[in-house]
Protein backbone atom coordinates (compact mmCIF):
# COMPACT_ATOMS: atom_id res chain seq x y z
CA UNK A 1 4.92 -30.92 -47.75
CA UNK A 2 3.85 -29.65 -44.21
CA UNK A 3 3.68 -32.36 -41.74
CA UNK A 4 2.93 -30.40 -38.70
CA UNK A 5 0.39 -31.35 -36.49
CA UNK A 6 -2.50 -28.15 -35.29
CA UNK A 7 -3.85 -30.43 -32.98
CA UNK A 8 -3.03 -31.33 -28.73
CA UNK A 9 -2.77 -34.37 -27.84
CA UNK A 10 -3.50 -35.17 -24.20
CA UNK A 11 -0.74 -37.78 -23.70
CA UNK A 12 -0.24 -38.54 -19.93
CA UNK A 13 -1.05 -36.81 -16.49
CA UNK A 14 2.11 -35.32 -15.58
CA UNK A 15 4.31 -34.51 -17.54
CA UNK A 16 6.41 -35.30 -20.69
CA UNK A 17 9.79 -37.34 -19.92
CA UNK A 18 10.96 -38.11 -23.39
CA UNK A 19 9.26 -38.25 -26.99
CA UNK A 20 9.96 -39.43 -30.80
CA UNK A 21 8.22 -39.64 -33.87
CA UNK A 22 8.52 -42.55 -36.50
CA UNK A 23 10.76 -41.70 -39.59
CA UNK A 24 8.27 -41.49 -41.91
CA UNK A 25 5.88 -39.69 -39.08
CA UNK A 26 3.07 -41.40 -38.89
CA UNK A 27 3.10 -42.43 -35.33
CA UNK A 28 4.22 -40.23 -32.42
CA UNK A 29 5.71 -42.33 -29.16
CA UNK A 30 5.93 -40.46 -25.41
CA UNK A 31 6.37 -41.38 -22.16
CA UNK A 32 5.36 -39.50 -18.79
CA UNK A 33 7.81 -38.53 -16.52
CA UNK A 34 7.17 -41.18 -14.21
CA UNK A 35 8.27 -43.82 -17.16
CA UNK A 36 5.39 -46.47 -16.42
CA UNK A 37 3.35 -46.25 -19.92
CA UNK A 38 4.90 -44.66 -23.52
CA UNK A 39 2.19 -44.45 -25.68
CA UNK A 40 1.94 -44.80 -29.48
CA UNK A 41 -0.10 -41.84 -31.19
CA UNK A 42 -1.24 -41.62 -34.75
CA UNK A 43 -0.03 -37.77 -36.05
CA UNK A 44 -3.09 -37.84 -38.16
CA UNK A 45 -5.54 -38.17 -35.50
CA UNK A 46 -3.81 -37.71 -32.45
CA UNK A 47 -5.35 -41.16 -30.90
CA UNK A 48 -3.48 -44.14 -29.17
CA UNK A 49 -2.84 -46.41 -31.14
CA UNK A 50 -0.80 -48.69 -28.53
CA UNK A 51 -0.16 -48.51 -25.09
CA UNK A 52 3.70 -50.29 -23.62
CA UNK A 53 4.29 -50.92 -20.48
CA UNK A 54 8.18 -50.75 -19.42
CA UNK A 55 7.53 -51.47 -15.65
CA UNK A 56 5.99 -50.59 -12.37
CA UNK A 57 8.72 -48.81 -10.73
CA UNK A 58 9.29 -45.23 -11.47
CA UNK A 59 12.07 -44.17 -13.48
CA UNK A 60 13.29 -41.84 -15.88
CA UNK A 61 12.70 -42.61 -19.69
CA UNK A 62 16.20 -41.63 -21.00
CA UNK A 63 15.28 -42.11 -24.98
CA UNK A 64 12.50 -43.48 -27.41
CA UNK A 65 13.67 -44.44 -30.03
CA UNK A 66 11.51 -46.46 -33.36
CA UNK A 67 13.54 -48.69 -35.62
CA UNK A 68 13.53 -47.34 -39.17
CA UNK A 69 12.25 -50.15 -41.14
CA UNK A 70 10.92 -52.75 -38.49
CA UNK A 71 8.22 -52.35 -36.05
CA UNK A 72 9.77 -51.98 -33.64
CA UNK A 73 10.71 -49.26 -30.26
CA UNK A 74 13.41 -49.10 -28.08
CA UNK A 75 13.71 -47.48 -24.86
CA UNK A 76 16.11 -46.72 -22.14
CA UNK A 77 16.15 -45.56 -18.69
CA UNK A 78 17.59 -44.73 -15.29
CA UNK A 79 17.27 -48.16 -14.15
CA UNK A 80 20.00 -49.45 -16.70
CA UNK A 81 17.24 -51.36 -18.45
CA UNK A 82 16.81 -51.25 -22.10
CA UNK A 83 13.17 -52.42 -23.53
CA UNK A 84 11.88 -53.28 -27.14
CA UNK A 85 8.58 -53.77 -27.38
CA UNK A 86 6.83 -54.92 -31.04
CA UNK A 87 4.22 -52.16 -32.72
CA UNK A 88 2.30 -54.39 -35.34
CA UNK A 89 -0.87 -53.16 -33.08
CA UNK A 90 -0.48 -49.54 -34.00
CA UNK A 91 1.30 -50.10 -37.31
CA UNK A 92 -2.34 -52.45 -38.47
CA UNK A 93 -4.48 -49.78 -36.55
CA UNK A 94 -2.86 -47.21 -38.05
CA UNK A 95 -3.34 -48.92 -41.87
CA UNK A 96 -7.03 -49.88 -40.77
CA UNK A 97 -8.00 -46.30 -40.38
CA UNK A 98 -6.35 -44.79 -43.42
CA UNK A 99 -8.09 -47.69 -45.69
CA UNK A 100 -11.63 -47.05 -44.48
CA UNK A 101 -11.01 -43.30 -44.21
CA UNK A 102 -11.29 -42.78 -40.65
């Protein structure tokens, strides 16, 4: 089955520092170069679903990275931080729209 998405997706204003996609792509994570804000897209739609915040400092998003059976995404970047932040907001967004056919 094709999965591939024909739409753009107007994630951030400058541009892309580090992306991933869930494993069983339904949700598309990316963070800007400047590493403030990843946001969670739906691949179906191309809408956020959730916006994280790691911090207000700049810094370089190393990886994105989603757990594989939990709700969950990690990230790391140049300041030695790691963050995990919980997804239940996309993840019942995401469920909301598919059951009313959105």
């Amino acid at each position: 089955m094709d999965k591939s998405i024909d739409s753009v997706i107007n994630a951030h204003d400058t541009e892309i520092g580090a992306i991933a996609v869930n494993t069983d792509g339904t949700l598309l994570a990316s963070a800007s170069m400047r590493g403030h804000i990843i946001k969670i897209f739906s691949t179906d739609s191309g809408e956020v679903m959730q916006e994280l915040k790691r911090g207000n400092s700049k810094a370089e998003i190393k990886e994105i990275v989603f757990h594989p059976s939990l709700y969950l995404l990690a990230c790391t970047s140049s300041k030695a931080s790691i963050h995990i932040f919980e997804l239940n907001k996309a993840v019942n967004k995401c469920i909301e729209l598919k059951q009313y056919g959105f």
